[in-house]
N, C-alpha and C. Protein backbone atom coordinates (compact mmCIF):
# COMPACT_ATOMS: atom_id res chain seq x y z
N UNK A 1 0.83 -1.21 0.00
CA UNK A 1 0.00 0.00 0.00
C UNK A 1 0.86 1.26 0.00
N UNK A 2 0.20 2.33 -0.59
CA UNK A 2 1.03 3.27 -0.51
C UNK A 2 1.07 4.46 0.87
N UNK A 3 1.22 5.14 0.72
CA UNK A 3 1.67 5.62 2.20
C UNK A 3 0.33 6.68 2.43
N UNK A 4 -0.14 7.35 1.13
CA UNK A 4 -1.12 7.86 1.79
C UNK A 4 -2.51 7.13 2.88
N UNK A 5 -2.60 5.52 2.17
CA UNK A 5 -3.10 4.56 3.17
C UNK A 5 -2.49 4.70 4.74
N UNK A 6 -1.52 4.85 4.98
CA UNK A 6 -0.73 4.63 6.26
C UNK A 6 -1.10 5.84 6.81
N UNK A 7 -1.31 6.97 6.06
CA UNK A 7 -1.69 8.52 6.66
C UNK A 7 -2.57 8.71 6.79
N UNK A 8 -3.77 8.34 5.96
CA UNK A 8 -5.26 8.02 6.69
C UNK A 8 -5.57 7.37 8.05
N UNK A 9 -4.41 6.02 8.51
CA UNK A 9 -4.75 5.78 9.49
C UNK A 9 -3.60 6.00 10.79
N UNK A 10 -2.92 7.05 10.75
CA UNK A 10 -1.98 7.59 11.72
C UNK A 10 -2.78 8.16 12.91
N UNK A 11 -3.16 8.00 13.81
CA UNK A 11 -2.88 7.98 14.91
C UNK A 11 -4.54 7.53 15.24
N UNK A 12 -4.86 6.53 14.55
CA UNK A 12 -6.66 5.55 14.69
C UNK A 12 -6.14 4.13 14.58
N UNK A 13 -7.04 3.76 15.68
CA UNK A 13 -7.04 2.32 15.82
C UNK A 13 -6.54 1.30 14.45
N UNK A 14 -5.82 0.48 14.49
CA UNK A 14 -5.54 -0.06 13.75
C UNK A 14 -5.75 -1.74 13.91
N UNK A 15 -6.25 -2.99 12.95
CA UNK A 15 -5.69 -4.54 13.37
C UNK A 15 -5.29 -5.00 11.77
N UNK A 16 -3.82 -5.90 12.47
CA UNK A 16 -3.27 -6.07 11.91
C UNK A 16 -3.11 -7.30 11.93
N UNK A 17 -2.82 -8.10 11.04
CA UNK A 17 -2.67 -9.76 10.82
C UNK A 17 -1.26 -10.28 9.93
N UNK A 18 -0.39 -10.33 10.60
CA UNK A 18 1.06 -10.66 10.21
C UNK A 18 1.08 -11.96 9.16
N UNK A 19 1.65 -11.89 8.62
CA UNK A 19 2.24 -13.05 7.64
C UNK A 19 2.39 -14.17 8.68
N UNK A 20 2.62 -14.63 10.17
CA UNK A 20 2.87 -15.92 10.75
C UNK A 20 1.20 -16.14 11.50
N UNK A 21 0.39 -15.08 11.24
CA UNK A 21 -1.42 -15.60 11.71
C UNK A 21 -1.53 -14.63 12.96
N UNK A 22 -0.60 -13.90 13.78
CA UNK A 22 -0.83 -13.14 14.61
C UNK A 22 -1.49 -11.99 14.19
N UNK A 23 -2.35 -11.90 15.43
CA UNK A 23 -3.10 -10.09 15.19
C UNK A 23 -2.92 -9.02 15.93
N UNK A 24 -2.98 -7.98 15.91
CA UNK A 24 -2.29 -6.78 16.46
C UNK A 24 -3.07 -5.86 16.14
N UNK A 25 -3.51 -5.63 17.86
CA UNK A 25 -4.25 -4.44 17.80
C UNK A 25 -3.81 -3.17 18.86
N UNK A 26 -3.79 -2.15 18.10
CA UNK A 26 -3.27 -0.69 18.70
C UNK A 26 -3.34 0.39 17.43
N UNK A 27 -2.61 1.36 18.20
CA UNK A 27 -2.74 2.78 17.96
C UNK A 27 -1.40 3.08 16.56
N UNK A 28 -1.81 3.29 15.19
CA UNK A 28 -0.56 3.89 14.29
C UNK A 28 -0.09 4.74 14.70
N UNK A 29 1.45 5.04 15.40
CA UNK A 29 1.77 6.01 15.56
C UNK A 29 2.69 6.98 14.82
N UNK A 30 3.41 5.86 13.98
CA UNK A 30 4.50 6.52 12.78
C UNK A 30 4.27 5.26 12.04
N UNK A 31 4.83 5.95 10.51
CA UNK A 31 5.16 5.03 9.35
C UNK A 31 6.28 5.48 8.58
N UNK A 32 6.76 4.26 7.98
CA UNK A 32 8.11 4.70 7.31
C UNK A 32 7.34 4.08 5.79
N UNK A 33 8.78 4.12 4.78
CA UNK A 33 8.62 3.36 3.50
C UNK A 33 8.73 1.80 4.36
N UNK A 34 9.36 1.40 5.03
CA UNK A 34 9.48 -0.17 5.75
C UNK A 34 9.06 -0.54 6.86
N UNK A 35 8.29 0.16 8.34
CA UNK A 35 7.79 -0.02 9.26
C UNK A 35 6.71 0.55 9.46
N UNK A 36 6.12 0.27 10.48
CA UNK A 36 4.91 0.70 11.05
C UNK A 36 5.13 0.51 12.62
N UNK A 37 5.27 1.84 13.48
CA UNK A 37 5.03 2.31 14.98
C UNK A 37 3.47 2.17 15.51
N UNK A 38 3.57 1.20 16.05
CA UNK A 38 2.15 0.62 16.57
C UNK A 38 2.20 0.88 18.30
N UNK A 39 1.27 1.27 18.67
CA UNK A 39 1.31 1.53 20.18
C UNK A 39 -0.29 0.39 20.61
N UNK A 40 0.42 -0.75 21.26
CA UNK A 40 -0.72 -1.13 21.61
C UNK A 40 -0.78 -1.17 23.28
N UNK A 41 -1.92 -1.99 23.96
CA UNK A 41 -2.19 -1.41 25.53
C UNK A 41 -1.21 -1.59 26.34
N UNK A 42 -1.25 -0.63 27.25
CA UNK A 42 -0.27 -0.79 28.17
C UNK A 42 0.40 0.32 27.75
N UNK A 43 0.32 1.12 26.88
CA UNK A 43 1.17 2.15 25.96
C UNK A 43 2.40 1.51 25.55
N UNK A 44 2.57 0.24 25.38
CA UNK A 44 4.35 -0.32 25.07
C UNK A 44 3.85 0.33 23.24
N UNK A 45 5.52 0.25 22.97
CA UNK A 45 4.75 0.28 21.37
C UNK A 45 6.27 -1.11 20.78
N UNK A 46 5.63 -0.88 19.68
CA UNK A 46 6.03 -2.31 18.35
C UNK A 46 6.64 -1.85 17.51
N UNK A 47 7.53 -1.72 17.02
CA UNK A 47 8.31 -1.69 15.47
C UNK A 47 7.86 -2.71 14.38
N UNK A 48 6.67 -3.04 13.15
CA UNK A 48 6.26 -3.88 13.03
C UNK A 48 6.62 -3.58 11.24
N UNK A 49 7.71 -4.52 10.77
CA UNK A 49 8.14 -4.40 9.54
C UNK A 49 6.89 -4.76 8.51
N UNK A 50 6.89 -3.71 7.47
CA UNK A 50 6.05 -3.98 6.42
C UNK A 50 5.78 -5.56 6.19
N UNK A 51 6.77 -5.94 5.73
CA UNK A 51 6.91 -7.16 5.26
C UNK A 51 6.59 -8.13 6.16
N UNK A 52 5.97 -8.06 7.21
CA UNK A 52 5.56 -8.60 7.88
C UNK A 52 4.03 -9.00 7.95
N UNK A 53 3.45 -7.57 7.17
CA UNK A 53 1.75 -7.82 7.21
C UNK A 53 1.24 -8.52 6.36
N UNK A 54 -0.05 -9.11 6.97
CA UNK A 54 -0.36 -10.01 5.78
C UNK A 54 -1.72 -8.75 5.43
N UNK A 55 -2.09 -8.23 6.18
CA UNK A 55 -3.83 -7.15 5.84
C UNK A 55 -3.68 -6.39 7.83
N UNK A 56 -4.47 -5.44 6.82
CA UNK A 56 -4.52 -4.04 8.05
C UNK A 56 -6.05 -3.47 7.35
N UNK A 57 -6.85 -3.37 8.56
CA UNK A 57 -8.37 -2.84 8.62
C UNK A 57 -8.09 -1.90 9.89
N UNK A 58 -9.33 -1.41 9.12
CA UNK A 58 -9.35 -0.10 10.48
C UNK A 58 -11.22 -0.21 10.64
N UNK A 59 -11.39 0.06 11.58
CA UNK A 59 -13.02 0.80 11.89
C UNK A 59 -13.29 1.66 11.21
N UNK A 60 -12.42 2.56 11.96
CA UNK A 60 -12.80 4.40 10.89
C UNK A 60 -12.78 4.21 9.28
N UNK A 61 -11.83 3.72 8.79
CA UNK A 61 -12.04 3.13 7.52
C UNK A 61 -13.24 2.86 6.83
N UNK A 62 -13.57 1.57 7.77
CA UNK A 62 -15.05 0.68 7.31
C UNK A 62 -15.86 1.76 6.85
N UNK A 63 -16.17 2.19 8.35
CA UNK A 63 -17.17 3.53 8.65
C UNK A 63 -17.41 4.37 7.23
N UNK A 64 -16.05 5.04 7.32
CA UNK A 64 -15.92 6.07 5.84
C UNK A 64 -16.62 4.95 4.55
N UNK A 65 -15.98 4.14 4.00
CA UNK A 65 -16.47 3.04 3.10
C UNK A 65 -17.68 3.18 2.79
N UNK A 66 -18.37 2.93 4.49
CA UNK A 66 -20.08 2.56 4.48
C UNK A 66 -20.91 4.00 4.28
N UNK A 67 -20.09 4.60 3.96
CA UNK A 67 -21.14 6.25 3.92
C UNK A 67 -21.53 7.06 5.28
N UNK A 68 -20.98 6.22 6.29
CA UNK A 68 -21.19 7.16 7.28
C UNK A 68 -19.94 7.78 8.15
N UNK A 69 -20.13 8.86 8.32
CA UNK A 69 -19.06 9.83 8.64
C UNK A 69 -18.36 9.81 9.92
């Protein structure tokens, strides 16, 4: 995906499903061309290499999608 995807969802809930079946849910906090800064509970945060994701959904996303604001 390109990065304006990653900037739509900077600093909104994010889940994420890695290439090994794990899911990951938290807060986008930065993006590079190769990572993604994920803050999930507890406030720890994740360094989570592109190449690692297998798919990334958001709520707010959906939401927008479905016509409602």
């Amino acid at each position: 995906p390109s990065l304006d995807f990653y900037a739509r969802l900077r600093n909104k809930e994010v889940k994420i499903k890695t290439a090994a079946g794990n899911q990951i849910v938290g807060t986008l906090v930065a993006y590079s061309p190769y990572d993604l800064l994920i803050e999930i509970a507890g406030g720890e945060q994740i360094i989570l290499p592109k190449h690692a994701i297998a798919f990334t959904s958001s709520p707010t996303l959906k939401r927008r999608e479905e016509g409602v604001a």
